[in-house]
PDB file of N, CA and C in Angstrom:
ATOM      1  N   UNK A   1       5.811 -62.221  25.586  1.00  0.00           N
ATOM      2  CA  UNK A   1       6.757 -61.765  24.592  1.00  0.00           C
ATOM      3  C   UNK A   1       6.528 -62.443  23.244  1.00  0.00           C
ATOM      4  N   UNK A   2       6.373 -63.773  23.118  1.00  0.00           N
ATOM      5  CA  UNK A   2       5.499 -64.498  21.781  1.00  0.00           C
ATOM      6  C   UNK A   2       4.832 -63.828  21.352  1.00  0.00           C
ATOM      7  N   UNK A   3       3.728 -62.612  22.321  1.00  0.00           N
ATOM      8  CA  UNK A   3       2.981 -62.443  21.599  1.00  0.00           C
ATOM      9  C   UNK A   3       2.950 -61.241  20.038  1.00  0.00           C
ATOM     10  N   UNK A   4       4.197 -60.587  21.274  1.00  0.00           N
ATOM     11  CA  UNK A   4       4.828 -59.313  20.531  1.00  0.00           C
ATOM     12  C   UNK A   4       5.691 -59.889  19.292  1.00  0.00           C
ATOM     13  N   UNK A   5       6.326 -60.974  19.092  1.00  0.00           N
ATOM     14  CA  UNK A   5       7.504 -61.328  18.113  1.00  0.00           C
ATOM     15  C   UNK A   5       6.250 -61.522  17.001  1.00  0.00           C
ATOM     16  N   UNK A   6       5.200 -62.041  17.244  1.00  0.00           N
ATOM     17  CA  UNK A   6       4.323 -62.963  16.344  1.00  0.00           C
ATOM     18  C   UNK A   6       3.507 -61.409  16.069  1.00  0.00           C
ATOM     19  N   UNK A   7       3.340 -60.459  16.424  1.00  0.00           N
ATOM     20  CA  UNK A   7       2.694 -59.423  15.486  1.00  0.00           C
ATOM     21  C   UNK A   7       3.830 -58.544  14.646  1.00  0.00           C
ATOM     22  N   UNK A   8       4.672 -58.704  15.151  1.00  0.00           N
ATOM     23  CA  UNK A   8       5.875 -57.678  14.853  1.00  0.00           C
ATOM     24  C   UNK A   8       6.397 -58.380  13.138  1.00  0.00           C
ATOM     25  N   UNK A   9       6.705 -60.127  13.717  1.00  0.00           N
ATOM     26  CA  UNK A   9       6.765 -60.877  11.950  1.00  0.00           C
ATOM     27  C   UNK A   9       5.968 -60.674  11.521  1.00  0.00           C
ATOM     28  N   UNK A  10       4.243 -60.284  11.570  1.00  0.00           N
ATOM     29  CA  UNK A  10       3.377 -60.539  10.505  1.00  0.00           C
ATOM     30  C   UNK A  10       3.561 -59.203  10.229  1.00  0.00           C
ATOM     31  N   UNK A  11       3.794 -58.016  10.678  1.00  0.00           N
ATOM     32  CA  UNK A  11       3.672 -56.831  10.531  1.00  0.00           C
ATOM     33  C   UNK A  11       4.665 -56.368   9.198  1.00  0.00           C
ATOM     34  N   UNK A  12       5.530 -57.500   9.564  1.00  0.00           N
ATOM     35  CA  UNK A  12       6.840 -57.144   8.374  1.00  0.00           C
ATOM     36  C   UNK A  12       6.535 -57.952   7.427  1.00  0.00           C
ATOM     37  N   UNK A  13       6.113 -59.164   7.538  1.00  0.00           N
ATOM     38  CA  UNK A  13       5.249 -60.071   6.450  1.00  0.00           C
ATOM     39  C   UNK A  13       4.077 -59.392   4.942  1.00  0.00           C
ATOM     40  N   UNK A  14       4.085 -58.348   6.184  1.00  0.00           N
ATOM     41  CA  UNK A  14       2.728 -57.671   5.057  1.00  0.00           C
ATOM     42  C   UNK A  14       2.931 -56.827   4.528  1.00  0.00           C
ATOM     43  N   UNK A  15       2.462 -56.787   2.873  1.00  0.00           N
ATOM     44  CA  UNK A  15       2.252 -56.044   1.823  1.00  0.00           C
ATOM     45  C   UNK A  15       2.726 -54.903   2.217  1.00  0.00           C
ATOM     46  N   UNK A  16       3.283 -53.841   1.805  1.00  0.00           N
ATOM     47  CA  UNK A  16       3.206 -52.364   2.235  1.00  0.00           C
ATOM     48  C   UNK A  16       1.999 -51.719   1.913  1.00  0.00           C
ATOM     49  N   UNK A  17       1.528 -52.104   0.534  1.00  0.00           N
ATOM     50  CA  UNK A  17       0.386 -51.347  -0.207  1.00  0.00           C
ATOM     51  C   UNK A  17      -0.867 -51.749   1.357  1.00  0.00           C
ATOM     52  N   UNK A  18      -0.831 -52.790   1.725  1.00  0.00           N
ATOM     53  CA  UNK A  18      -2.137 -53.539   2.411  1.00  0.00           C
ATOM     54  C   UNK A  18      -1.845 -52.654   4.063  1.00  0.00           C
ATOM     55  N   UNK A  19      -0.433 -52.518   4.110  1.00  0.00           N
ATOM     56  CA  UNK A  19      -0.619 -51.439   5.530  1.00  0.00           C
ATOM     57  C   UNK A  19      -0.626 -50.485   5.054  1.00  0.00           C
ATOM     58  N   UNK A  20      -0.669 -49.299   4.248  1.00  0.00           N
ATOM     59  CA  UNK A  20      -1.227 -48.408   3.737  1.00  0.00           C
ATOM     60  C   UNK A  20      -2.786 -48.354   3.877  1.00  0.00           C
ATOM     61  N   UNK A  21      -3.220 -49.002   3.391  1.00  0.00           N
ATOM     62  CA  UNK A  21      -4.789 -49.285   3.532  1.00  0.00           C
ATOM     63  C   UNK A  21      -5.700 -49.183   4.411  1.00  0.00           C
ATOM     64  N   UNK A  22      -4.824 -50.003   4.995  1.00  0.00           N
ATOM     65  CA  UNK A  22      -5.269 -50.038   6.837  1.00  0.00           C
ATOM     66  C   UNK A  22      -4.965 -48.728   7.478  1.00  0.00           C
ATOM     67  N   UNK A  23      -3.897 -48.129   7.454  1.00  0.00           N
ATOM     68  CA  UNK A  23      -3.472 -46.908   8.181  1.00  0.00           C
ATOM     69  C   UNK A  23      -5.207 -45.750   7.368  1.00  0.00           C
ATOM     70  N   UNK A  24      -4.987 -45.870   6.152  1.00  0.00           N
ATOM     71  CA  UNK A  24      -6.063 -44.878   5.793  1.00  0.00           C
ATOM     72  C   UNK A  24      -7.769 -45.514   6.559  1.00  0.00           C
ATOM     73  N   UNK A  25      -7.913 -46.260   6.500  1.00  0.00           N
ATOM     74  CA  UNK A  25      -9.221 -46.618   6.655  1.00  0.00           C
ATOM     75  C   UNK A  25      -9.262 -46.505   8.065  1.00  0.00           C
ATOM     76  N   UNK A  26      -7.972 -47.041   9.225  1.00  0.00           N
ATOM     77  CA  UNK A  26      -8.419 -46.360  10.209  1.00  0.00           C
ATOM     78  C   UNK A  26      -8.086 -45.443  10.696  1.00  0.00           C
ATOM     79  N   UNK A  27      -7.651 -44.558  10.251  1.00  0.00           N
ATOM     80  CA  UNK A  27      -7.582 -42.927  10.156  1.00  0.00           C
ATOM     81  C   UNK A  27      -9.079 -42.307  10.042  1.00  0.00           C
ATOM     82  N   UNK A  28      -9.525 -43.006   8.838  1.00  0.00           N
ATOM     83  CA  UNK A  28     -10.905 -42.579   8.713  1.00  0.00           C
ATOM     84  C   UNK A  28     -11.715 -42.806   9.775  1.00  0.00           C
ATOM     85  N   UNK A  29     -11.873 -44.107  10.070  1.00  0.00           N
ATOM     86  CA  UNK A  29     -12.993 -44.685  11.300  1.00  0.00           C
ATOM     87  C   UNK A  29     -12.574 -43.680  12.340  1.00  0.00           C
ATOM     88  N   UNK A  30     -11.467 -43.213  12.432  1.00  0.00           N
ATOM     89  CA  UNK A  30     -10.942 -42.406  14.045  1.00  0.00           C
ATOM     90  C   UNK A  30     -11.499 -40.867  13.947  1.00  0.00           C
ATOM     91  N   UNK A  31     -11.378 -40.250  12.873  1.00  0.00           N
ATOM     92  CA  UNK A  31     -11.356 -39.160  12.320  1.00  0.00           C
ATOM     93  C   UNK A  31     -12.997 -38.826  11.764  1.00  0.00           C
ATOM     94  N   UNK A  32     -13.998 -40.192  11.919  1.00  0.00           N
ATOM     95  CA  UNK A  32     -14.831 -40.272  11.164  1.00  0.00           C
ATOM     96  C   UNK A  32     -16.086 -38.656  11.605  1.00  0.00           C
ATOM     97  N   UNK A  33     -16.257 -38.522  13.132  1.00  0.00           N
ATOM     98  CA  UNK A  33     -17.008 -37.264  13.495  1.00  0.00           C
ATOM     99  C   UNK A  33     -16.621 -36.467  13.396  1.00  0.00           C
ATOM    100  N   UNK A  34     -14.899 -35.899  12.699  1.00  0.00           N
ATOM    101  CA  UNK A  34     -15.007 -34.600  11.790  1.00  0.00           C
ATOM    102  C   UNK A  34     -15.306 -34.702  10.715  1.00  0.00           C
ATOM    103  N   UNK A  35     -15.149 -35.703   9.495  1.00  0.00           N
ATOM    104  CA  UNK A  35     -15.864 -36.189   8.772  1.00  0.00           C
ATOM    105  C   UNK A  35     -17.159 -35.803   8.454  1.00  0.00           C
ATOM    106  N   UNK A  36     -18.080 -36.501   9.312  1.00  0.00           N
ATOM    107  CA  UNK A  36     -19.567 -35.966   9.299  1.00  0.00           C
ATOM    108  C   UNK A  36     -19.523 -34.749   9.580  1.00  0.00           C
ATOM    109  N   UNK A  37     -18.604 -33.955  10.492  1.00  0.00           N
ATOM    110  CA  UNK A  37     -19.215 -32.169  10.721  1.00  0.00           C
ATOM    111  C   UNK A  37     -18.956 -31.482   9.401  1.00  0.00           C
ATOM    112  N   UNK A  38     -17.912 -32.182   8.634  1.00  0.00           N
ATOM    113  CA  UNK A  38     -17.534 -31.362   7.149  1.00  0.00           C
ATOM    114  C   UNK A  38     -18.763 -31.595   6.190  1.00  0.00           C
ATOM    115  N   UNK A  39     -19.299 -32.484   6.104  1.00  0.00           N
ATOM    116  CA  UNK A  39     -20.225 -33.091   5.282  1.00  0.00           C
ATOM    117  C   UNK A  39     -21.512 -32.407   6.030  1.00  0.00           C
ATOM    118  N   UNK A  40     -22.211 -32.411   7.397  1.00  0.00           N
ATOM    119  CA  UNK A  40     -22.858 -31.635   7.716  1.00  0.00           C
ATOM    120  C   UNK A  40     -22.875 -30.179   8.145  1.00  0.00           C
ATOM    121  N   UNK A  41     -21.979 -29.599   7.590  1.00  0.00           N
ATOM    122  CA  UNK A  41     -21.537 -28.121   8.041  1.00  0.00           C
ATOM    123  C   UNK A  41     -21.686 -27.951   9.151  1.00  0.00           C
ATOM    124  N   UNK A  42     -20.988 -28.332  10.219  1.00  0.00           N
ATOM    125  CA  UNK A  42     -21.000 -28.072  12.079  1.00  0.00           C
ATOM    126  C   UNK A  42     -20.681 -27.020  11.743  1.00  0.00           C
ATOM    127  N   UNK A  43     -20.972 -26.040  12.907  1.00  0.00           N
ATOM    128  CA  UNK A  43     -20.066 -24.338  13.239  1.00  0.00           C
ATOM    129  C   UNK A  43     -18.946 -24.909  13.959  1.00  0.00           C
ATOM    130  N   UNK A  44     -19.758 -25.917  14.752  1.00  0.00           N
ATOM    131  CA  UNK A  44     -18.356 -26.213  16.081  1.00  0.00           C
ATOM    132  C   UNK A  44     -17.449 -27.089  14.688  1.00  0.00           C
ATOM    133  N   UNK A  45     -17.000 -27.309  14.117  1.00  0.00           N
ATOM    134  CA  UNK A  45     -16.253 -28.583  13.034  1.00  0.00           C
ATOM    135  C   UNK A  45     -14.855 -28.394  14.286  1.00  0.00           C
ATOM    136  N   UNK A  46     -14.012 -27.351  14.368  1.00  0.00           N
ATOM    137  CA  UNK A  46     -12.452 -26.908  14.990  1.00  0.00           C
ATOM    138  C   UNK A  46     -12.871 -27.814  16.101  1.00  0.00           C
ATOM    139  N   UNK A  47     -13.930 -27.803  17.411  1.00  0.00           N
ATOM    140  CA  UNK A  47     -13.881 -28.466  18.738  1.00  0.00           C
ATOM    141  C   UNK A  47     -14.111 -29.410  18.259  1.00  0.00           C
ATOM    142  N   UNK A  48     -14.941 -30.180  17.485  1.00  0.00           N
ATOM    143  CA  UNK A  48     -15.392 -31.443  16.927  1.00  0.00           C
ATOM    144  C   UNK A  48     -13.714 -32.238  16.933  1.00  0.00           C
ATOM    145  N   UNK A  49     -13.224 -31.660  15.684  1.00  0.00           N
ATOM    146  CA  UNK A  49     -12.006 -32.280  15.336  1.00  0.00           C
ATOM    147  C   UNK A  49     -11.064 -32.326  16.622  1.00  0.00           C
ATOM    148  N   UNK A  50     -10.612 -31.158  17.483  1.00  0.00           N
ATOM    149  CA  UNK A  50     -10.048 -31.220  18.580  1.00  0.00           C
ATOM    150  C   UNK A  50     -10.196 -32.400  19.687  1.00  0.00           C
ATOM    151  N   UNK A  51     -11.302 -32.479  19.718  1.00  0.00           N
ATOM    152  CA  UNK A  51     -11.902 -33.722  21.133  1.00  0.00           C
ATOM    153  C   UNK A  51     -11.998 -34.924  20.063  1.00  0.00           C
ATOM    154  N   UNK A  52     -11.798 -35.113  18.844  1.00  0.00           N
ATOM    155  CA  UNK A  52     -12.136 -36.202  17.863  1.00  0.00           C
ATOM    156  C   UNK A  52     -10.182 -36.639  18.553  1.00  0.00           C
ATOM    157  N   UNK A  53      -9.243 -36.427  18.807  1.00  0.00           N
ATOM    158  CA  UNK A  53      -8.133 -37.091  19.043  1.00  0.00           C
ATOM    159  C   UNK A  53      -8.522 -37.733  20.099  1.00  0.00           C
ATOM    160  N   UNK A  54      -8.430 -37.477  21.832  1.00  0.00           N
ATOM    161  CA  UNK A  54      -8.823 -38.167  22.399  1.00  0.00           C
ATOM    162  C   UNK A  54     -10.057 -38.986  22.739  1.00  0.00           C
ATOM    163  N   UNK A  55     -10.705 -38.289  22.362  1.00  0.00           N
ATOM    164  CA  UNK A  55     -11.845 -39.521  22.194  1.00  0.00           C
ATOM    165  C   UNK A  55     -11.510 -40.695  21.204  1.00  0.00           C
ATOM    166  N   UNK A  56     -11.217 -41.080  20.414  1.00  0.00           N
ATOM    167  CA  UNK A  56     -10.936 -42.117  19.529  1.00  0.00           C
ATOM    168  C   UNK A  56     -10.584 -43.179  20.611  1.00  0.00           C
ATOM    169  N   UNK A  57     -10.295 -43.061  21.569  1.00  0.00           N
ATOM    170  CA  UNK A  57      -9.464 -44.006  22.379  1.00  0.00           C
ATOM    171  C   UNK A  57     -10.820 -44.822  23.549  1.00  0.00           C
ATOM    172  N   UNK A  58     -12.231 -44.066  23.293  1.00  0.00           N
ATOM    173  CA  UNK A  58     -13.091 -44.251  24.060  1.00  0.00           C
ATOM    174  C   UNK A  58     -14.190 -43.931  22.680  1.00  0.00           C
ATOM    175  N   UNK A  59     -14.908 -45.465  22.935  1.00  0.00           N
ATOM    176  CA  UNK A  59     -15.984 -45.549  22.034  1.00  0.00           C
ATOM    177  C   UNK A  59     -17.233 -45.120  22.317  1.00  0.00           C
ATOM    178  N   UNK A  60     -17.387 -44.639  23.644  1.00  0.00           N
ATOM    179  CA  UNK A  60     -18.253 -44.128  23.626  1.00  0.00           C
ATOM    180  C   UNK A  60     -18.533 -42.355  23.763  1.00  0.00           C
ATOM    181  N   UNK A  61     -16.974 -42.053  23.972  1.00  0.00           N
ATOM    182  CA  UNK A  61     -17.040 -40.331  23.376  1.00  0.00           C
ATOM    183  C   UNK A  61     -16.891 -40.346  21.978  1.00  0.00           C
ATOM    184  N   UNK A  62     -16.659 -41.605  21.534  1.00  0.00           N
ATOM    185  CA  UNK A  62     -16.225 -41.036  19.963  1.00  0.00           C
ATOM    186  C   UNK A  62     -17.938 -41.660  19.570  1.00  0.00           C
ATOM    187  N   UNK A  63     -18.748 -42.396  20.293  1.00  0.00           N
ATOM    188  CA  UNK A  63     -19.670 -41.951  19.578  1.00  0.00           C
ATOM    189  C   UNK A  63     -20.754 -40.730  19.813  1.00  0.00           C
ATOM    190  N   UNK A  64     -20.325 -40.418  21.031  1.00  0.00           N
ATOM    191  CA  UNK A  64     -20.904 -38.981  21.290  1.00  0.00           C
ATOM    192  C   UNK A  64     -20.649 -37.807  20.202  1.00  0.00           C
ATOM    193  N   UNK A  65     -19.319 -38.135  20.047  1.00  0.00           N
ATOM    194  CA  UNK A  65     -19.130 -37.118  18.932  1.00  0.00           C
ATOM    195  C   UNK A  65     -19.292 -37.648  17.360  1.00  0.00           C
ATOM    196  N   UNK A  66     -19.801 -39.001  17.105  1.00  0.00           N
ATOM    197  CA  UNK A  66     -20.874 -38.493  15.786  1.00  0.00           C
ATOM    198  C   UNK A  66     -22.300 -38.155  15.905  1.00  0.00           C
ATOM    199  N   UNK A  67     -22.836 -38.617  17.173  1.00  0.00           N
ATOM    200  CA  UNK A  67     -23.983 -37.810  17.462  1.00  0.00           C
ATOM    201  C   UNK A  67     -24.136 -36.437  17.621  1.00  0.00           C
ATOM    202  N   UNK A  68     -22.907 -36.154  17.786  1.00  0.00           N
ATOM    203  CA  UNK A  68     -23.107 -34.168  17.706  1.00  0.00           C
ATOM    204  C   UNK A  68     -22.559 -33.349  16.429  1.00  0.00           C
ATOM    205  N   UNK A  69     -21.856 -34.618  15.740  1.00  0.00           N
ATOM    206  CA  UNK A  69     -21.404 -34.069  14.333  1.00  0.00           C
ATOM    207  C   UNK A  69     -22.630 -34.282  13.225  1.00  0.00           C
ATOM    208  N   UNK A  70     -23.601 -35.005  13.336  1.00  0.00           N
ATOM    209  CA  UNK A  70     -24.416 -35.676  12.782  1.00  0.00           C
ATOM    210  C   UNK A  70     -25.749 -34.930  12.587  1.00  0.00           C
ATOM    211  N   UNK A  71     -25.892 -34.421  13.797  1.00  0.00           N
ATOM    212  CA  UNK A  71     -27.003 -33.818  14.353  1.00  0.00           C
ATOM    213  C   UNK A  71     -27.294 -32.293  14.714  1.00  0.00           C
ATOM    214  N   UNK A  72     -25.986 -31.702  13.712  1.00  0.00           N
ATOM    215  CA  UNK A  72     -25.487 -30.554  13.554  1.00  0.00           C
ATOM    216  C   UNK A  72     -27.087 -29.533  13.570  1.00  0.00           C
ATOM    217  N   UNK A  73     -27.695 -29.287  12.880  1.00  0.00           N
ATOM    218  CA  UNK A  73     -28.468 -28.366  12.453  1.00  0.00           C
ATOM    219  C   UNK A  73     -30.047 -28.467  12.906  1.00  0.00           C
ATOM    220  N   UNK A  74     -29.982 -29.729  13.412  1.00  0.00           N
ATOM    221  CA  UNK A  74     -31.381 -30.536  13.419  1.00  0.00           C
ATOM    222  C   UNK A  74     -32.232 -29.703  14.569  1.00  0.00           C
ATOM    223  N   UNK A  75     -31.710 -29.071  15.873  1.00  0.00           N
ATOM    224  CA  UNK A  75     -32.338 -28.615  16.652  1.00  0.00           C
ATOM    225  C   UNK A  75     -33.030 -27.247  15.937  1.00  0.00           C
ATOM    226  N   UNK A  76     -32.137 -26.194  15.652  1.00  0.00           N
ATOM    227  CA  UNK A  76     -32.600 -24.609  14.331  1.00  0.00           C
ATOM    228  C   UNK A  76     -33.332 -25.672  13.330  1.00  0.00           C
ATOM    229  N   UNK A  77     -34.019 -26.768  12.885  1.00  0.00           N
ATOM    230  CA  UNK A  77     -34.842 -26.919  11.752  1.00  0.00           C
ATOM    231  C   UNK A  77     -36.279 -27.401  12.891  1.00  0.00           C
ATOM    232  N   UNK A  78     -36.303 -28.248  13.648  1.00  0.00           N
ATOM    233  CA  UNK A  78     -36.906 -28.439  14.544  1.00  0.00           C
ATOM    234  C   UNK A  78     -37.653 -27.083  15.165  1.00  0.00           C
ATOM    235  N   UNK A  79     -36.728 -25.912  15.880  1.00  0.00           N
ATOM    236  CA  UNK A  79     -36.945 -25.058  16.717  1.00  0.00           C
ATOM    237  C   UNK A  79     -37.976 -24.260  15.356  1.00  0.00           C
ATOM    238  N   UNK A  80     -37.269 -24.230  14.269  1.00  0.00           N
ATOM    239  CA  UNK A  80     -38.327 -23.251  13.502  1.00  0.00           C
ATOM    240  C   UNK A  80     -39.797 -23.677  13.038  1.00  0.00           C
ATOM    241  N   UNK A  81     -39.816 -25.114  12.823  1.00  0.00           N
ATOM    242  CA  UNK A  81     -41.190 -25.991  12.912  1.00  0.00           C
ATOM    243  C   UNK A  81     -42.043 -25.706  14.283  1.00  0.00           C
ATOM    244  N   UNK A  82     -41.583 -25.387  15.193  1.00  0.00           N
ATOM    245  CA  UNK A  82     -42.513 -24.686  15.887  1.00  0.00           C
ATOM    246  C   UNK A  82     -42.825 -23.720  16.637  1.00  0.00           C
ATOM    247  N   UNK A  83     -41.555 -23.360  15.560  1.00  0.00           N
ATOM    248  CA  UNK A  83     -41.494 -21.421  15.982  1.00  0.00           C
ATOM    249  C   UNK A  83     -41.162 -21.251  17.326  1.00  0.00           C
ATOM    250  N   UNK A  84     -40.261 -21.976  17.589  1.00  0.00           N
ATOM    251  CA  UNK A  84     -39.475 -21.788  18.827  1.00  0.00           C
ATOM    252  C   UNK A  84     -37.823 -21.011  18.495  1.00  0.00           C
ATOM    253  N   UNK A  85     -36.904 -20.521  19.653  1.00  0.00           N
ATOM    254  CA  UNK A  85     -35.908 -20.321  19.242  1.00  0.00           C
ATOM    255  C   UNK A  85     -34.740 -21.313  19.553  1.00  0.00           C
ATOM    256  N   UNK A  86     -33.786 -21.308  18.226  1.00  0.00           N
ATOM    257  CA  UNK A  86     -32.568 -22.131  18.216  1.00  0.00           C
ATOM    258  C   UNK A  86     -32.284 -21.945  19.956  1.00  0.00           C
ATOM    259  N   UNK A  87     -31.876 -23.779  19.732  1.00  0.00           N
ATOM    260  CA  UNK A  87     -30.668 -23.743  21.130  1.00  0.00           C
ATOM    261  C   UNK A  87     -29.483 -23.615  20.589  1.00  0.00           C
ATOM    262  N   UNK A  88     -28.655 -22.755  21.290  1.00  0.00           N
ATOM    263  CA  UNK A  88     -27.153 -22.332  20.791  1.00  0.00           C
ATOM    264  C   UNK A  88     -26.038 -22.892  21.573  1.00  0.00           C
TER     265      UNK A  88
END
């Protein structure tokens, strides 16, 4: 229970502007593989963002999903270098 009183005072201790900050930045880090699908034009961006909620809670689906937000287009630029067809 110490441990809870002792985050709860610092929580009220602090700046508002400085938890603002924090709420945005990790919003961002959580949010970050829809992020990259906007910036890399995913088709999937809607499932991206959808599975981007629960995954946040598991670091290693949330890094699955910047590897698939990331890596959006790369197979159709690949597939046409050797005149193969897109995987869809």
């Amino acid at each position: 229970m110490e441990i809870l009183e002792n985050y709860f005072s610092a929580v009220q201790d602090a700046d508002p502007i400085s938890l603002v900050i924090f709420g945005v930045l990790f919003l961002a880090v959580w949010f970050l593989p829809a992020i990259l699908a906007v910036f890399f034009n995913r088709k999937h961006l809607v499932k991206i963002a959808v599975l981007n909620v629960p995954a946040g809670l598991s670091v290693i689906a949330w890094g699955a999903l910047c590897v698939w937000a990331a890596t959006g287009k790369m197979s159709a630029k690949l597939a046409a270098k050797a005149r193969l067809k897109p995987v869809e």
